[in-house]
Protein backbone atom coordinates (compact mmCIF):
# COMPACT_ATOMS: atom_id res chain seq x y z
CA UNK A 1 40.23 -1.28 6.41
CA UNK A 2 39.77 -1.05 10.21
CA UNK A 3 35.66 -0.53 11.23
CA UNK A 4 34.25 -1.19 14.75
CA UNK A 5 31.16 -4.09 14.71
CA UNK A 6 30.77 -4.69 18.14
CA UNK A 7 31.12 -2.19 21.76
CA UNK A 8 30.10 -1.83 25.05
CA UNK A 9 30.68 0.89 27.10
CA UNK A 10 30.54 1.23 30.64
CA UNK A 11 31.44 3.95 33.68
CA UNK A 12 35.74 3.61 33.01
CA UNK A 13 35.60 0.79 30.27
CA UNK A 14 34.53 -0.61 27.10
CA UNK A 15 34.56 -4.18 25.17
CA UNK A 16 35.24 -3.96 21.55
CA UNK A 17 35.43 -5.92 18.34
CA UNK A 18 37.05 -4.66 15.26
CA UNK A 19 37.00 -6.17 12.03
CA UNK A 20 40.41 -5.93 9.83
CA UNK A 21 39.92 -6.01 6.06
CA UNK A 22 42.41 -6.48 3.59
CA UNK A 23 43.60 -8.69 0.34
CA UNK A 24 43.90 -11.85 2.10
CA UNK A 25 40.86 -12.09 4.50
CA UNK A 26 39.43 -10.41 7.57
CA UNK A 27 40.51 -10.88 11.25
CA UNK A 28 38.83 -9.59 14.60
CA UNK A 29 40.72 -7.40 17.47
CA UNK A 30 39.50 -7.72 20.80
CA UNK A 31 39.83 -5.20 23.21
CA UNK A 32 39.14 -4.64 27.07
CA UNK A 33 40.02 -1.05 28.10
CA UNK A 34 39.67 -0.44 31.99
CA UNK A 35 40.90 2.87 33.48
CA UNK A 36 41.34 2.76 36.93
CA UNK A 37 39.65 5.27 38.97
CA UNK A 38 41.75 5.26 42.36
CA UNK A 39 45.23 5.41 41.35
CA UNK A 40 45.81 1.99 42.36
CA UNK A 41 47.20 0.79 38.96
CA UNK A 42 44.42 -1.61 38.27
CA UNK A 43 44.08 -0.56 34.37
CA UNK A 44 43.30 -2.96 32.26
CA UNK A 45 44.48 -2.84 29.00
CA UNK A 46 44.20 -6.53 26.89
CA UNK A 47 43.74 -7.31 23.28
CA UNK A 48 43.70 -10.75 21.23
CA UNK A 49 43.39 -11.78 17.58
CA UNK A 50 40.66 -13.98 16.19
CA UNK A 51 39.65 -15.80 13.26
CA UNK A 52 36.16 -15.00 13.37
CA UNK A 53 33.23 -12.65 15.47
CA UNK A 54 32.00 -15.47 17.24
CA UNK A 55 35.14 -16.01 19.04
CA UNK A 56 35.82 -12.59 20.81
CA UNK A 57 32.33 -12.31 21.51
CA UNK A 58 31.42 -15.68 23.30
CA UNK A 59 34.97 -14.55 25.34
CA UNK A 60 32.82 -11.59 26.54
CA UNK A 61 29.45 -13.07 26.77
CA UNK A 62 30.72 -15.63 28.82
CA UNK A 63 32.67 -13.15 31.08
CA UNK A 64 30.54 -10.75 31.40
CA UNK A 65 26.63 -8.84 31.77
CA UNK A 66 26.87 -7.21 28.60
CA UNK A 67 23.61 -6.74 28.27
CA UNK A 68 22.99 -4.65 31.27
CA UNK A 69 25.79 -2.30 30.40
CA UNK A 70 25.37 -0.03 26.92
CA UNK A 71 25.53 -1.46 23.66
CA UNK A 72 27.21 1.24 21.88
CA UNK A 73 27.92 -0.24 18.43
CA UNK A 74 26.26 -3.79 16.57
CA UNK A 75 27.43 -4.05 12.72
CA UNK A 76 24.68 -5.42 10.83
CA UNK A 77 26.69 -8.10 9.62
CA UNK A 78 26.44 -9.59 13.06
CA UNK A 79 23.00 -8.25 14.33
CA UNK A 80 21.05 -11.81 14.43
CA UNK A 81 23.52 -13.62 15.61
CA UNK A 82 23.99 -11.10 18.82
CA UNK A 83 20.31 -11.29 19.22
CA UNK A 84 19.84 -14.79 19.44
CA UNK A 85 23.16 -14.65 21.50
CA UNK A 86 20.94 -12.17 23.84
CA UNK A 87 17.78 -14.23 24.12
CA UNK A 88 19.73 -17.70 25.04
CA UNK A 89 21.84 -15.55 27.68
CA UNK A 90 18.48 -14.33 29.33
CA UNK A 91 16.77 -17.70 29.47
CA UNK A 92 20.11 -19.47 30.71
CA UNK A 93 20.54 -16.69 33.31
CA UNK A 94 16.80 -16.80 34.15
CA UNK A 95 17.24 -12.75 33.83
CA UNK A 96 13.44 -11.01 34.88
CA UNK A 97 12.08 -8.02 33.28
CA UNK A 98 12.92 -6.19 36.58
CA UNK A 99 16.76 -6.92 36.05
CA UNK A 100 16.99 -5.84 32.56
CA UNK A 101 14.71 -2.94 32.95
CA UNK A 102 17.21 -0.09 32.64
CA UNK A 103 19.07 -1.69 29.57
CA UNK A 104 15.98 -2.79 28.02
CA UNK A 105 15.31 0.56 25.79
CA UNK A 106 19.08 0.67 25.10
CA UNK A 107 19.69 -2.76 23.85
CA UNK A 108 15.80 -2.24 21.78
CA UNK A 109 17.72 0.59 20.23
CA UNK A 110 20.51 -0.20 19.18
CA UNK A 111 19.16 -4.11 17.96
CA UNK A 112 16.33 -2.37 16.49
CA UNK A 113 13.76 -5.26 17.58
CA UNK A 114 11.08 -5.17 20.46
CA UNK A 115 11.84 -7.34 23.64
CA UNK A 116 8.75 -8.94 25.37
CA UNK A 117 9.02 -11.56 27.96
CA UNK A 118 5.62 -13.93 27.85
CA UNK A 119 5.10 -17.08 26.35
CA UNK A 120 6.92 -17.30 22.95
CA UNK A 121 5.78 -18.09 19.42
CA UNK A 122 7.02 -21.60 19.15
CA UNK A 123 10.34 -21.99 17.04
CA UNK A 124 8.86 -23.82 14.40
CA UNK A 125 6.92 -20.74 13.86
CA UNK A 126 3.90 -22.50 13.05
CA UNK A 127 0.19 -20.50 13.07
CA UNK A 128 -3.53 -21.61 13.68
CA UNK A 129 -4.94 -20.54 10.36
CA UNK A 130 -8.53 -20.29 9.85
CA UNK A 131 -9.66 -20.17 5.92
CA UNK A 132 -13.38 -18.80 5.59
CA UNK A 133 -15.46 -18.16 2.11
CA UNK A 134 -15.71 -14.80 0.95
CA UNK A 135 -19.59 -13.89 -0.05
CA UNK A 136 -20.51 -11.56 -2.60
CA UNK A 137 -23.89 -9.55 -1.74
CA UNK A 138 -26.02 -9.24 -4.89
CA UNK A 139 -29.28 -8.45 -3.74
CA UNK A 140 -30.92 -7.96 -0.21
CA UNK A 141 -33.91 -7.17 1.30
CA UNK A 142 -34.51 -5.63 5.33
CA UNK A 143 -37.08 -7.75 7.39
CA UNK A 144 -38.90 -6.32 10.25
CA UNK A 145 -40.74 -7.85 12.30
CA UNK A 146 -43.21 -6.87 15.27
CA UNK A 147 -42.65 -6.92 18.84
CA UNK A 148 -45.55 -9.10 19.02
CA UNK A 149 -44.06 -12.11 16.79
CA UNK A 150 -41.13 -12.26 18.91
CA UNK A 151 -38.49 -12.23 16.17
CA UNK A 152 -35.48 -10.02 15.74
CA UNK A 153 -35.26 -7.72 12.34
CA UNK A 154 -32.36 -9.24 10.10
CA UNK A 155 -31.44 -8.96 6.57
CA UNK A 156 -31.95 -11.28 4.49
CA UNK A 157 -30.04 -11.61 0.40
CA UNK A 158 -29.09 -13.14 -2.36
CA UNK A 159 -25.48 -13.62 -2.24
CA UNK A 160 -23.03 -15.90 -3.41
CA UNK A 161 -20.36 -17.89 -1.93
CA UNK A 162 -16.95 -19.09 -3.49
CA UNK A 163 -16.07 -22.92 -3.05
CA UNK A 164 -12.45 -24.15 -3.98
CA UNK A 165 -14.59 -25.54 -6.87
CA UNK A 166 -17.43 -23.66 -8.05
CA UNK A 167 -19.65 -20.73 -7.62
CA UNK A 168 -22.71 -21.48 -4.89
CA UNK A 169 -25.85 -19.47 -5.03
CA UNK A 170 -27.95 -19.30 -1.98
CA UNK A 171 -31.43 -17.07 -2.36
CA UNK A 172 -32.48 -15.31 0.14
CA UNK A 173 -30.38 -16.85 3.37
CA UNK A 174 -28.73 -14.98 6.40
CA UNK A 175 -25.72 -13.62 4.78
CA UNK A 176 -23.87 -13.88 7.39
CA UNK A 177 -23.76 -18.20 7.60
CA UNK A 178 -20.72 -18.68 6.23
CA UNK A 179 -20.33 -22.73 5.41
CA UNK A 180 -17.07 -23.39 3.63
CA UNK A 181 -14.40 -22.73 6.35
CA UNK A 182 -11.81 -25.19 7.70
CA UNK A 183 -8.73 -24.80 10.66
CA UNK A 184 -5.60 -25.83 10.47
CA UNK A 185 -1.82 -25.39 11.87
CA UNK A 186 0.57 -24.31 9.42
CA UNK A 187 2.72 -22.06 8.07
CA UNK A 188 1.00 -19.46 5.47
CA UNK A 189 2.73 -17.60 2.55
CA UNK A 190 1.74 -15.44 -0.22
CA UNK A 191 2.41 -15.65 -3.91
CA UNK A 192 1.02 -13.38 -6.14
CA UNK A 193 -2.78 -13.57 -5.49
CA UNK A 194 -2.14 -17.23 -4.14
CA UNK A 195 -2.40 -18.18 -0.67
CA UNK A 196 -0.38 -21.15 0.42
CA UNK A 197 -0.25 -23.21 3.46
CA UNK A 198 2.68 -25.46 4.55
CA UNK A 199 3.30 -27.89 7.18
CA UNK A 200 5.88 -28.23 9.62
CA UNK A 201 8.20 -29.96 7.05
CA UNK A 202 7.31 -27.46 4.09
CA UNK A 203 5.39 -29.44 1.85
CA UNK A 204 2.36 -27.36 0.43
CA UNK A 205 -1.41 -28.16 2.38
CA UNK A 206 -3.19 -25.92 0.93
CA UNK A 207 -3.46 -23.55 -2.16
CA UNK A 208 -6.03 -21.14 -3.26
CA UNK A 209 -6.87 -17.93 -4.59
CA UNK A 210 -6.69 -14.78 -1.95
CA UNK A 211 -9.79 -13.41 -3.58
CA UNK A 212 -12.15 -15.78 -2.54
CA UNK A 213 -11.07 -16.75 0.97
CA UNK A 214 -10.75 -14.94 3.72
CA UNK A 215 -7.42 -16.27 6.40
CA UNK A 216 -6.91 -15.53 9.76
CA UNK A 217 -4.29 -16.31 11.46
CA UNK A 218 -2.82 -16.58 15.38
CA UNK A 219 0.84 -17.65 16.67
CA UNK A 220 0.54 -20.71 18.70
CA UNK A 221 2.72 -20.04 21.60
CA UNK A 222 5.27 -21.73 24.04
CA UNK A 223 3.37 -22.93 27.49
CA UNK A 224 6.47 -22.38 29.33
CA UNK A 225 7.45 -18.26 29.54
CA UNK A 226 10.99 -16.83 28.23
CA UNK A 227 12.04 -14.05 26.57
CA UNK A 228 11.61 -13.88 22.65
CA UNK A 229 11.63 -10.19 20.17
CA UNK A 230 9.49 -8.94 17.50
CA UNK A 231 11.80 -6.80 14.73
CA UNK A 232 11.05 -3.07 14.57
């Protein structure tokens, strides 16, 4: 079995990686296929075998712009490995949104992910997370006042507020003080109705019950700028 997992075509050309399956293993065919417009007998014609993707593919991504040329063809066996491949070559490079503005759309395509250039989430992937109380509303009442006494109409209720250890009752206080909340940096994750934060090294922070917290949550980004994708 023969199947194509990696091309780029350009005006007269392309750069290809095939995969070769049979009983013993796989193997990868490069070829570079140049025809030469003006009869000067500059066609290029050139092929090698390799043991694995990543060698025919660092032979063109260290040769040549790839990415400003069309990605015709990325088998999804090798998809995240030719994206991080992209990202490293456009911070190396130092490659501005100007330069890769009329491959951008193409390569977004065909890699099915969003390219932004800003300041990246970090790589840890780490989050501020803010945990807040949820309050249940049981009874309330509408306060007016006049414009005499200077105070602002507000409601006012019974409501009650979930702790990581018991039920609180507050009578008739703003509903909308909220005093159980905390911030941290983490990583969150969701099991079941369970919310969990982790640290940096994966050991569990915090756990507790989606239905009675409210989380919020925010990337904590890079200072420096680079290029970095969102999936589609």
């Amino acid at each position: 079995m023969t199947e194509t997992v990696f091309e780029i075509l350009a005006e007269g050309g392309s750069l290809t990686i095939e995969r070769k399956r049979n009983r013993y293993g796989e193997k990868f065919i490069y070829h570079h296929n140049e025809m030469d417009l003006t009869d000067e007998g500059l066609e290029i014609n050139k092929s090698g075998e390799y043991t694995t993707f990543e060698q025919p593919f660092q032979l063109i991504n260290s040769k040549y712009p790839w990415f400003r040329l069309h990605l015709a063809t990325i088998h999804e066996d090798y998809r995240n490995f030719v994206i991080d491949e992209l990202i490293k070559s456009l911070m190396f490079q130092g490659i501005t949104p100007d330069e890769l503005r009329y491959s951008q759309r193409d390569l977004e395509k065909t890699l099915n992910i969003k390219l932004e250039f800003g300041n990246p989430p970090i790589k840890s992937r780490l989050q501020n997370i803010k945990v807040t109380n949820l309050m249940k509303l049981t009874e309330y009442e509408y306060q007016e006042y006049t414009e005499e006494s200077g105070k602002a109409d507000r409601l006012r209720g019974k409501y009650e507020i979930w702790t990581d250890e018991q039920i609180y009752s507050s009578q008739y206080s703003e509903i909308i003080r909220q005093e159980y909340s905390f911030e941290t940096k983490g990583k969150l994750e969701v099991s079941g109705n369970t919310i969990i934060i982790k640290n940096e090294l994966g050991q569990i922070e915090y756990a507790f019950p989606s239905d009675k917290f409210f989380v919020s949550t925010t990337p904590i980004l890079s200072k420096s700028k680079g290029w970095f994708y969102k999936l589609t």
